[in-house]
C-alpha atoms as a PDB file:
ATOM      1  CA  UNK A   1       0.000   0.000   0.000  1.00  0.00           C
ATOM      2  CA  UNK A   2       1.193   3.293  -0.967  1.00  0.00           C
ATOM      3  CA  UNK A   3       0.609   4.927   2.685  1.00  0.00           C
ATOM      4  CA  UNK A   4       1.463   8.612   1.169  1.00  0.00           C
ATOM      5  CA  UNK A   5      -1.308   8.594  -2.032  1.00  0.00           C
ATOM      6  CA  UNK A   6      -3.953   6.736   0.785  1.00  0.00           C
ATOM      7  CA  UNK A   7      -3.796   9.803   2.733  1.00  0.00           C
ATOM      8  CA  UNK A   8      -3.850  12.060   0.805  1.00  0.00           C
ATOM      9  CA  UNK A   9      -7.433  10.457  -0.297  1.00  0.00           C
ATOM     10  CA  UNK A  10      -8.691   9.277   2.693  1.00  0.00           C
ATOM     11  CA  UNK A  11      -8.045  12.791   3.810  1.00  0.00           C
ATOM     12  CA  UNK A  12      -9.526  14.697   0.982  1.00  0.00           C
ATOM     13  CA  UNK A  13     -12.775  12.068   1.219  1.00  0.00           C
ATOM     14  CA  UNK A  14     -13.294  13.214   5.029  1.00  0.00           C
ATOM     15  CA  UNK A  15     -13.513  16.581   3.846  1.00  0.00           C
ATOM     16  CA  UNK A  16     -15.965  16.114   1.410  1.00  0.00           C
ATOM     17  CA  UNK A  17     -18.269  13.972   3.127  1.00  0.00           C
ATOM     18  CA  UNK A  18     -17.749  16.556   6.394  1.00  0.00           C
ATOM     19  CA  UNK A  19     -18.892  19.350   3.974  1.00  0.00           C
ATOM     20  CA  UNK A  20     -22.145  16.928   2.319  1.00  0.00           C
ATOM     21  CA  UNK A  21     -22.777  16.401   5.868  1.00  0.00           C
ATOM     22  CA  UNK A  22     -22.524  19.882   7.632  1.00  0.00           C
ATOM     23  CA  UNK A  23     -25.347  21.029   4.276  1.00  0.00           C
ATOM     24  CA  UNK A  24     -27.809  19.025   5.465  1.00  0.00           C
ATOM     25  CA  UNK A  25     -26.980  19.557   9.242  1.00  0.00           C
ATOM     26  CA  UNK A  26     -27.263  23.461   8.581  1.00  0.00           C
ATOM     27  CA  UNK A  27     -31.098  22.694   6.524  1.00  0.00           C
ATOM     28  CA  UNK A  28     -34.051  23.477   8.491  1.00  0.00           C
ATOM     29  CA  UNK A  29     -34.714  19.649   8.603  1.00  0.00           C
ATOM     30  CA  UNK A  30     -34.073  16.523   7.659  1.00  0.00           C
ATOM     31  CA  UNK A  31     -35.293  13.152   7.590  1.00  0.00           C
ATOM     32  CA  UNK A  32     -34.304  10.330  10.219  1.00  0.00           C
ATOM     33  CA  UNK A  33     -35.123   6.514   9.588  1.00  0.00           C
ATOM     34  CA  UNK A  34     -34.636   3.583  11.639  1.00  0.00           C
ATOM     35  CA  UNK A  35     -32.682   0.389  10.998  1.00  0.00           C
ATOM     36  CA  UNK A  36     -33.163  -2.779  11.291  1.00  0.00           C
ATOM     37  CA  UNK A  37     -31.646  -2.741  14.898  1.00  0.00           C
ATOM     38  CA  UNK A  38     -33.734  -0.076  15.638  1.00  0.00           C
ATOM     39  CA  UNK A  39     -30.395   2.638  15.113  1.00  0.00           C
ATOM     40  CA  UNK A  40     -31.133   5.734  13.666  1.00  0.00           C
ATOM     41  CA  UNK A  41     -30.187   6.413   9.759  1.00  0.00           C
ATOM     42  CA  UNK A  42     -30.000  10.208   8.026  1.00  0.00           C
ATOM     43  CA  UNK A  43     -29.717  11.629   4.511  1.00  0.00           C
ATOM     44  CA  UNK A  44     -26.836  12.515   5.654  1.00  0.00           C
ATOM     45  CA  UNK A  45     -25.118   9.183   6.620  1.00  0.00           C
ATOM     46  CA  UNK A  46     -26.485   7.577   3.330  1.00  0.00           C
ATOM     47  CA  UNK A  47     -24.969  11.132   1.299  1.00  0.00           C
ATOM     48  CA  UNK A  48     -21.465  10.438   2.989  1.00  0.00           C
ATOM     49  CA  UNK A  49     -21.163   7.042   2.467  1.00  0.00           C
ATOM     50  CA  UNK A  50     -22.037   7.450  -1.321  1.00  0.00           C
ATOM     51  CA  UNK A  51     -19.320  10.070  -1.590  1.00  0.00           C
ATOM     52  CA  UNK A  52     -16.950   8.178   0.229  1.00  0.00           C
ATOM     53  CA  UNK A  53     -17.396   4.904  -1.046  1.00  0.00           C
ATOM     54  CA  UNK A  54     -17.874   6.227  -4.698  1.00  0.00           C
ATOM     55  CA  UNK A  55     -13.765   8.145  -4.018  1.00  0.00           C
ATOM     56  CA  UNK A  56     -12.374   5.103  -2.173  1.00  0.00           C
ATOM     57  CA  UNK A  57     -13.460   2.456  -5.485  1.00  0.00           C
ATOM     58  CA  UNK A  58     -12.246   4.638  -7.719  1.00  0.00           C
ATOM     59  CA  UNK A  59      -8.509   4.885  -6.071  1.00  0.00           C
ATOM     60  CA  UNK A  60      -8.568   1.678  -4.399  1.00  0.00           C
ATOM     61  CA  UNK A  61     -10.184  -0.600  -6.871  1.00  0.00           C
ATOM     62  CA  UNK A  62      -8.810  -4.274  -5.576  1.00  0.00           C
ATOM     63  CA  UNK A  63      -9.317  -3.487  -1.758  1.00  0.00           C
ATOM     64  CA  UNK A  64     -12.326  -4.834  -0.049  1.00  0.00           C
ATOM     65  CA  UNK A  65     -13.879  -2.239   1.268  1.00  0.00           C
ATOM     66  CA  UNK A  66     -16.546  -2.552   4.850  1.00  0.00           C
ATOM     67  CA  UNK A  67     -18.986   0.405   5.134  1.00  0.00           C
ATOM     68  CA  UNK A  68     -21.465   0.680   7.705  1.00  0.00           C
ATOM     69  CA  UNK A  69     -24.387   1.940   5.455  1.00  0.00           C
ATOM     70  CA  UNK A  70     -23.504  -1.263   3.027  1.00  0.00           C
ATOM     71  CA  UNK A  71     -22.820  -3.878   6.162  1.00  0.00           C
ATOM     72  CA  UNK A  72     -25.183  -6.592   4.935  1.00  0.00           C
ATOM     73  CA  UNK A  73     -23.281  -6.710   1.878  1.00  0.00           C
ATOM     74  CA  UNK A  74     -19.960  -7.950   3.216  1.00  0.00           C
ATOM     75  CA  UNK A  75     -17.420 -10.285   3.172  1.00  0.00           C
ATOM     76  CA  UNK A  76     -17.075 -12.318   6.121  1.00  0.00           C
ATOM     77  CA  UNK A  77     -13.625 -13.220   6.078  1.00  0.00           C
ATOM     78  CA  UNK A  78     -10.836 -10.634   5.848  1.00  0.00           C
ATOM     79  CA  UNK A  79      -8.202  -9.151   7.182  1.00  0.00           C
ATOM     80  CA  UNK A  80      -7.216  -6.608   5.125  1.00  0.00           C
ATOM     81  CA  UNK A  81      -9.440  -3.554   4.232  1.00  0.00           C
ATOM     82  CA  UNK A  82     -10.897  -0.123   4.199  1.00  0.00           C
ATOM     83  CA  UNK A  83     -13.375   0.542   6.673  1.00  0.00           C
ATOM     84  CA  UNK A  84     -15.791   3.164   7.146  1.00  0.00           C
ATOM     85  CA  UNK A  85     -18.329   4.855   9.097  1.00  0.00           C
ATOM     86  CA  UNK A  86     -19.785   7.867   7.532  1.00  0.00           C
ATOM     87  CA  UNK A  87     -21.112   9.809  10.183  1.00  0.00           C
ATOM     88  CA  UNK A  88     -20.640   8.122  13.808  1.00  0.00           C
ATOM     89  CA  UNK A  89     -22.685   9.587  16.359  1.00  0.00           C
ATOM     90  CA  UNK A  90     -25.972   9.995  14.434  1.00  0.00           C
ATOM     91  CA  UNK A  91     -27.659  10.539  17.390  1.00  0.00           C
ATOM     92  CA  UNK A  92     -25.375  13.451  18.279  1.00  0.00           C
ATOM     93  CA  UNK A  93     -26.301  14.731  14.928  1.00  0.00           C
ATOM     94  CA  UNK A  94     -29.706  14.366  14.941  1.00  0.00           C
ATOM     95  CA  UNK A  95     -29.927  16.120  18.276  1.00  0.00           C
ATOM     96  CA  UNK A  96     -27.532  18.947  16.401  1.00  0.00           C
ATOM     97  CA  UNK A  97     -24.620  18.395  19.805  1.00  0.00           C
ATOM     98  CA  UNK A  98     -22.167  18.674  17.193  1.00  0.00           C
ATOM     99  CA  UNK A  99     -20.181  15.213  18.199  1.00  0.00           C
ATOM    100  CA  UNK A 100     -20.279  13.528  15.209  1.00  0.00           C
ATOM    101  CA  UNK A 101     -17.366  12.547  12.972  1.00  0.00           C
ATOM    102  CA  UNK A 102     -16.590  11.268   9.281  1.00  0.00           C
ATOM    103  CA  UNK A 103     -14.323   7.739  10.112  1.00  0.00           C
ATOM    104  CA  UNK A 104     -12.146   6.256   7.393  1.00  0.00           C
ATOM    105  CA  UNK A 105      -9.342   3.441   7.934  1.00  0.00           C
ATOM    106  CA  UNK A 106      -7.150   1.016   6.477  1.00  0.00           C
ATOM    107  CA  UNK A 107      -6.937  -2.340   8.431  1.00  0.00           C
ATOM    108  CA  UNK A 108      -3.772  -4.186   8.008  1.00  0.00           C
ATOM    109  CA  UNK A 109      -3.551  -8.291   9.475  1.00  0.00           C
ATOM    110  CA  UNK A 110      -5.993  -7.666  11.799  1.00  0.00           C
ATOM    111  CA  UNK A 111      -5.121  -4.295  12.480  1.00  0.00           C
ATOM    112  CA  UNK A 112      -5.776  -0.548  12.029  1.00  0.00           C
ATOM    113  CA  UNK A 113      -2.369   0.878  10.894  1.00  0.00           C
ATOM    114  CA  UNK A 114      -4.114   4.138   9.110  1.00  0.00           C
ATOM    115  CA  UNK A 115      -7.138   6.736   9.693  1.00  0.00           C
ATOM    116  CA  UNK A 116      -8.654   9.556   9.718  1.00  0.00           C
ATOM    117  CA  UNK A 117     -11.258  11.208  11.711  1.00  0.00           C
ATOM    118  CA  UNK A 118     -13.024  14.441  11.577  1.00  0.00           C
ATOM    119  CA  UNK A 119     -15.425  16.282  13.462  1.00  0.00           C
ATOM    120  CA  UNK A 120     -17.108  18.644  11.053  1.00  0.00           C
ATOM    121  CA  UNK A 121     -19.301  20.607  13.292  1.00  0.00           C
ATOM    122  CA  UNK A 122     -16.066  21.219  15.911  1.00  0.00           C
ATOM    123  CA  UNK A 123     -13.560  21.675  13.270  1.00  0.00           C
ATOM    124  CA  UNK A 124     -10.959  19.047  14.280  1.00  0.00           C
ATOM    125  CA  UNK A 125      -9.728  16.609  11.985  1.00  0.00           C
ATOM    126  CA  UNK A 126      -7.445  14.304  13.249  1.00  0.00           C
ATOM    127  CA  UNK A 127      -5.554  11.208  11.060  1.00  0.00           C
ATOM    128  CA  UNK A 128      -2.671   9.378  10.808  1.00  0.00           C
ATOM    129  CA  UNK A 129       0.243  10.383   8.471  1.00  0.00           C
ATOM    130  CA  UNK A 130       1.995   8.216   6.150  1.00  0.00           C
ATOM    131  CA  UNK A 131       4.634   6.947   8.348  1.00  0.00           C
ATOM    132  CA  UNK A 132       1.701   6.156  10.702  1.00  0.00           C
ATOM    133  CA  UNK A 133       2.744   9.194  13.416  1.00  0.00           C
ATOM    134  CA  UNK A 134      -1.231  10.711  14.871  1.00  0.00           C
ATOM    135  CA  UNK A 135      -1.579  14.393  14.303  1.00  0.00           C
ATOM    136  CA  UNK A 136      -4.290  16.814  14.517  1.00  0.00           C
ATOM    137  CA  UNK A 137      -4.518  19.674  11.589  1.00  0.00           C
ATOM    138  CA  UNK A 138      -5.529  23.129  12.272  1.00  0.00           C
ATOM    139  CA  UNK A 139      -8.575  24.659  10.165  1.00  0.00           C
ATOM    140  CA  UNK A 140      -9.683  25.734   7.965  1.00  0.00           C
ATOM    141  CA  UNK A 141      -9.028  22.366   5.624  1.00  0.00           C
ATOM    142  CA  UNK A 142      -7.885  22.841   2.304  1.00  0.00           C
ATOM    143  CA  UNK A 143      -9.239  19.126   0.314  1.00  0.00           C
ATOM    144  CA  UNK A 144      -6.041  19.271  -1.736  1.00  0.00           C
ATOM    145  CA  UNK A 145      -2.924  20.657   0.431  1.00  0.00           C
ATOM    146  CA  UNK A 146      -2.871  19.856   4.395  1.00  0.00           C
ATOM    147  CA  UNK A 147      -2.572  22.588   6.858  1.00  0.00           C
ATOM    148  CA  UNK A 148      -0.409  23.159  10.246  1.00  0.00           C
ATOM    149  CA  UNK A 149       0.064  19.690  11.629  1.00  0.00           C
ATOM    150  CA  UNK A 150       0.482  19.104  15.024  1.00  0.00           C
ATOM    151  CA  UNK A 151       1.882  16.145  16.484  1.00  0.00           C
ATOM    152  CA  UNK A 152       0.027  14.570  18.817  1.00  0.00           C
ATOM    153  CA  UNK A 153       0.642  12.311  21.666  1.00  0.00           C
ATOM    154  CA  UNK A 154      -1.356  10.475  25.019  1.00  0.00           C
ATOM    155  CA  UNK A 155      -0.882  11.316  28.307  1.00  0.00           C
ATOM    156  CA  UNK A 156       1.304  10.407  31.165  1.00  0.00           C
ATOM    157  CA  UNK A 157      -1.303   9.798  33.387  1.00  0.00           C
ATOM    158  CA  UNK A 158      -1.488  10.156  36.947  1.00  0.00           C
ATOM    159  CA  UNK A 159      -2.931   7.281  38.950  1.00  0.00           C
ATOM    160  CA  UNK A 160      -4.224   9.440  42.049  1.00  0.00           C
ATOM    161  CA  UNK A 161      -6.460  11.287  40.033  1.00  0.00           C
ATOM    162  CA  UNK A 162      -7.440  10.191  35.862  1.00  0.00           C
ATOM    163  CA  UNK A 163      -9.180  12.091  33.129  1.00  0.00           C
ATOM    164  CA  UNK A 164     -11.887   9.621  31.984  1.00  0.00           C
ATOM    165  CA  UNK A 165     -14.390  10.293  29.231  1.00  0.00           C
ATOM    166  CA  UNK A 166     -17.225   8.274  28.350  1.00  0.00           C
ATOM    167  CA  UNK A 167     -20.137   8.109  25.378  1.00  0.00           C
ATOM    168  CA  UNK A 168     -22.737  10.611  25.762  1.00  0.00           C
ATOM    169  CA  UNK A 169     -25.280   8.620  24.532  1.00  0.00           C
ATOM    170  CA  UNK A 170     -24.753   4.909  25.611  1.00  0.00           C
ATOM    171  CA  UNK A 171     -23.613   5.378  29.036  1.00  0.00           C
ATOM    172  CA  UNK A 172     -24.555   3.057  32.094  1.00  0.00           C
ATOM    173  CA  UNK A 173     -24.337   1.401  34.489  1.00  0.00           C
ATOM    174  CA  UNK A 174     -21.968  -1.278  34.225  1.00  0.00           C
ATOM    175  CA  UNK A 175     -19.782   1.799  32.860  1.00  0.00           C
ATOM    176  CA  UNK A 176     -19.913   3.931  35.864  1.00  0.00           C
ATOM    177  CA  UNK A 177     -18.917   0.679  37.581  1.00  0.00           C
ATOM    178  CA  UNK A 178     -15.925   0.142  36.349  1.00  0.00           C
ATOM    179  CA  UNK A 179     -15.285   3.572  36.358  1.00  0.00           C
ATOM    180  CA  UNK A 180     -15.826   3.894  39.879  1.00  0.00           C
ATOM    181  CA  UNK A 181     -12.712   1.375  40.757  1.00  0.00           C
ATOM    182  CA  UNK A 182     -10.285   4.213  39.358  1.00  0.00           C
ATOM    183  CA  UNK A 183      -9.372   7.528  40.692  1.00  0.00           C
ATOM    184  CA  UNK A 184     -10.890   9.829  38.429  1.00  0.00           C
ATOM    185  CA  UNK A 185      -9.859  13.518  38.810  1.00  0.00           C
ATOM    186  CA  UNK A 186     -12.102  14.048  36.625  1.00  0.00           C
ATOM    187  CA  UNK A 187     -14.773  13.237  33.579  1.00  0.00           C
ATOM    188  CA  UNK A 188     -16.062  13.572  30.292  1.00  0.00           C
ATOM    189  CA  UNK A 189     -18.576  12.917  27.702  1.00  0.00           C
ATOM    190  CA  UNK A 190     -18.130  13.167  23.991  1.00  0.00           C
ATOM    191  CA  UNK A 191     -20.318  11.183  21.213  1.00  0.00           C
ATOM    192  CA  UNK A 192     -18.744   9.306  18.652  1.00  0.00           C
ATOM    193  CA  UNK A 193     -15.085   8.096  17.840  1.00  0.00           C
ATOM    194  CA  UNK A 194     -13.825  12.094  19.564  1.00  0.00           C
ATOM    195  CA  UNK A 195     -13.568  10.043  22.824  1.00  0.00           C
ATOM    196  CA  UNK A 196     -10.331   8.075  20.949  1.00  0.00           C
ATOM    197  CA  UNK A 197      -8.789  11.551  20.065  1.00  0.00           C
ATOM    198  CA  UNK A 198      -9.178  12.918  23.713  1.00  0.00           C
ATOM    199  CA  UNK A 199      -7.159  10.280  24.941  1.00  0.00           C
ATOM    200  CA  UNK A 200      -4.387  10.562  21.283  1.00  0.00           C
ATOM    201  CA  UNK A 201      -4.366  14.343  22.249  1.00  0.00           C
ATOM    202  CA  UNK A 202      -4.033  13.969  26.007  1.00  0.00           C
ATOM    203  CA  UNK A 203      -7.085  15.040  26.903  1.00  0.00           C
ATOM    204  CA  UNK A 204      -8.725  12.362  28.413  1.00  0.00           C
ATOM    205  CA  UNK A 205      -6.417   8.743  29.747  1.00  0.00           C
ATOM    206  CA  UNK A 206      -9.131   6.333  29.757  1.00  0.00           C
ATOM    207  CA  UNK A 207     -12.222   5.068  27.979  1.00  0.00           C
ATOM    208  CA  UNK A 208     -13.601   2.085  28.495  1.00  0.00           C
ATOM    209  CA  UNK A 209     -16.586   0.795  26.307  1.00  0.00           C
ATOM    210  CA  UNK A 210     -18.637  -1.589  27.785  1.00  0.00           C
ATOM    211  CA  UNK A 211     -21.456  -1.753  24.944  1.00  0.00           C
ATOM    212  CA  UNK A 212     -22.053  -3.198  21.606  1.00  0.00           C
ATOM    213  CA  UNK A 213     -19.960  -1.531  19.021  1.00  0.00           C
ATOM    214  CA  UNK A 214     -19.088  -2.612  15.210  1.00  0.00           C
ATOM    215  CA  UNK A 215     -15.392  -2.226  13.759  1.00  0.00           C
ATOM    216  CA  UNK A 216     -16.350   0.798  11.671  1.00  0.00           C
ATOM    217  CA  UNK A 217     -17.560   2.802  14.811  1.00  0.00           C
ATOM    218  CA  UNK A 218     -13.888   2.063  16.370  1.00  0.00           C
ATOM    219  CA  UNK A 219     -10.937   1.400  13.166  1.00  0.00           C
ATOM    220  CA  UNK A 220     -10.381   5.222  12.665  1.00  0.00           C
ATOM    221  CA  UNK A 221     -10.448   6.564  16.316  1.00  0.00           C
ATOM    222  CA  UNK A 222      -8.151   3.395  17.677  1.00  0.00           C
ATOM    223  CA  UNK A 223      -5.651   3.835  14.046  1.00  0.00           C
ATOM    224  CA  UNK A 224      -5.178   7.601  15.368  1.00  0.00           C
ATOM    225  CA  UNK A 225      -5.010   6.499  19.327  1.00  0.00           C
ATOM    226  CA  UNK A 226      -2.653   3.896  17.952  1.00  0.00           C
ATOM    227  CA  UNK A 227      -0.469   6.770  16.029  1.00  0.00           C
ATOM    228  CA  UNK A 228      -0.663   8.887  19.357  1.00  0.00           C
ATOM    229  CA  UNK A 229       0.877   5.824  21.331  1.00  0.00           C
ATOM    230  CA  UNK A 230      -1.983   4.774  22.941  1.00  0.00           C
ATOM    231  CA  UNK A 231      -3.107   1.593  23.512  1.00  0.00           C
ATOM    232  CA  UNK A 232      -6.650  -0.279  22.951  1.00  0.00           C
ATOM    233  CA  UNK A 233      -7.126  -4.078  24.505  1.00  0.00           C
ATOM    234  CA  UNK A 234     -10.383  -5.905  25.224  1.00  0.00           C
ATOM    235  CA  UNK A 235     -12.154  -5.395  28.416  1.00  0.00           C
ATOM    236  CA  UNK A 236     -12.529  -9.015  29.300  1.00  0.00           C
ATOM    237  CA  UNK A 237      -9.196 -10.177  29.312  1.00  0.00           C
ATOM    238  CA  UNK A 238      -7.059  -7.493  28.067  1.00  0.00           C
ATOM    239  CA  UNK A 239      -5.991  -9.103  24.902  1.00  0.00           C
ATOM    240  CA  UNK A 240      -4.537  -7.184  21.978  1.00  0.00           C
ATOM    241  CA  UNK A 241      -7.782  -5.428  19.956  1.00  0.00           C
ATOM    242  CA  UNK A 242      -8.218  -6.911  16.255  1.00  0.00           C
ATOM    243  CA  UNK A 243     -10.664  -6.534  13.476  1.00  0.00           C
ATOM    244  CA  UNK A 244     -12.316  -8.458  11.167  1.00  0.00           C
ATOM    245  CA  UNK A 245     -13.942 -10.318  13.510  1.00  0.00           C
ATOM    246  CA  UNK A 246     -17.061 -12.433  12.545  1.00  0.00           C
ATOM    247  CA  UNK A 247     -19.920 -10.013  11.719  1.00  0.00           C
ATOM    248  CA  UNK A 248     -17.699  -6.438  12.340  1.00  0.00           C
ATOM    249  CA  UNK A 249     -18.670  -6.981  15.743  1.00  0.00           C
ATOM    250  CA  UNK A 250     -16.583  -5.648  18.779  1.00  0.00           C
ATOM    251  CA  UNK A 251     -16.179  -7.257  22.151  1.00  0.00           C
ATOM    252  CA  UNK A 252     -16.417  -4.358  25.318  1.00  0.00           C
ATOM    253  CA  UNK A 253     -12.958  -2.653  25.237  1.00  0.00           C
ATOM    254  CA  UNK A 254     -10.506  -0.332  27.043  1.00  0.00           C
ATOM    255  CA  UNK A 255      -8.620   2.648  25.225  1.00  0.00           C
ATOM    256  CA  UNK A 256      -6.251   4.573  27.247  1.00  0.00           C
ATOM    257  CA  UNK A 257      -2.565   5.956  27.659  1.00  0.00           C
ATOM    258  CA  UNK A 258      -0.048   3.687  28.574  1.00  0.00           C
ATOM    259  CA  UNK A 259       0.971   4.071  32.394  1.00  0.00           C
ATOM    260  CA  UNK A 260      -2.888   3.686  33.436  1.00  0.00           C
ATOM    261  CA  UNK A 261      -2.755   0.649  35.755  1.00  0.00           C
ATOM    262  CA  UNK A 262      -6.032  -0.532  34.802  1.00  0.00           C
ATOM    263  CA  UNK A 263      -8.098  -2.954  36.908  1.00  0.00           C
ATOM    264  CA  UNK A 264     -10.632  -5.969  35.897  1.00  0.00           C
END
């Protein structure tokens, strides 16, 4: 894979599909359906994963390619691919909170070596350069030539007192839980795959996820936590995170800085 022209596109892709989004985001309204698991779908998701798609064929013609507007469609059985999720956090968007992002990666044996994520409504676009290194770009985004880039890296946390964040929207119990065997200085909640770029940036050590996910809610966000230096394992036994897993299902997971001493 040509890491450098991949980029470049998946880049450019996340800009577009940020812009098709923020359109209908801006319109007066909009119409919201409901999945067969009861999730909620938007012009907007089905807009961005045209565009996307449509741009990632074109330049990548031989690579399977997992999207989670086209998920019934899939292959069962591969390792390596592009992955995306279109708009993650559609219930942030639908509630116009802003946390939403445009998620594009490239999973390599199992794992996400390169992606981008950006966060349309909040102007951060974070991604992975070609050499794999996380930074996060400062606005406003030209599609064709990449602005200020700014390294970014995870914490060192501090065990007597940890910056946690959580999801907005799917937070419970069991969460707070596990949570609660930590000392937290403090907390957060984001929507969407922003809670992997708190921790890449440092602003946040910990998330744990202890809820269904699917690969393309998690490949981008964990490819740039994984470019910051962070770390992402699975919450039962702390085994190393992989993907293409039967159905593009996730197991409950941990992301976080290395020097948390995390806890079962």
């Amino acid at each position: 894979m040509d890491f450098e022209h991949l980029m470049r596109v998946m880049r450019r892709l996340a800009l577009e599909a940020g812009d098709k989004i923020m359109e209908i985001y801006d319109s007066p309204d909009f119409e919201v359906k409901s999945k067969s698991d009861n999730s909620p779908v938007t012009e907007a998701d089905e807009a961005a994963d045209a565009l996307i798609s449509a741009g990632l064929r074109a330049e990548f013609p031989d690579m399977p390619l997992v999207t989670e507007e086209q998920a019934a469609s899939h292959s069962q059985d591969v390792s390596t691919f592009l992955i995306v999720d279109p708009l993650d956090g559609t219930k942030e968007f639908v509630k116009r909170r802003g946390d939403f992002t445009v998620n594009i990666a490239y999973v390599e044996n199992g794992k996400p070596v390169r992606g981008v994520v950006y966060a349309p409504a909040k102007g951060r676009l974070f991604y992975t350069l070609a050499e794999g290194r996380a930074v996060e770009e400062d606005g406003p985004f030209d599609k064709e030539r990449p602005g200020k880039q700014h390294p970014i890296t995870v914490s060192m946390p501090d065990n007597r007192g940890l910056m946690v964040v959580a999801s907005k929207s799917h937070r419970d119990q069991a969460t707070d839980d596990y949570i609660g065997k930590y000392a937290v200085k403090d907390m957060a909640s984001a929507g969407s795959s922003l809670k992997f770029c708190l921790v890449a940036t440092g602003e946040a050590d910990l998330y744990p996820r202890l809820g269904r996910t699917m690969e393309w809610d998690t490949a981008a966000g964990d490819a740039v936590l994984r470019g910051a230096g962070g770390e992402m394992i699975r919450f039962d036994d702390h085994a190393p995170f992989t993907y293409g897993k039967p159905g593009f299902e996730n197991p409950f997971f941990i992301a976080y800085a290395p020097g948390v001493l995390l806890v079962k």
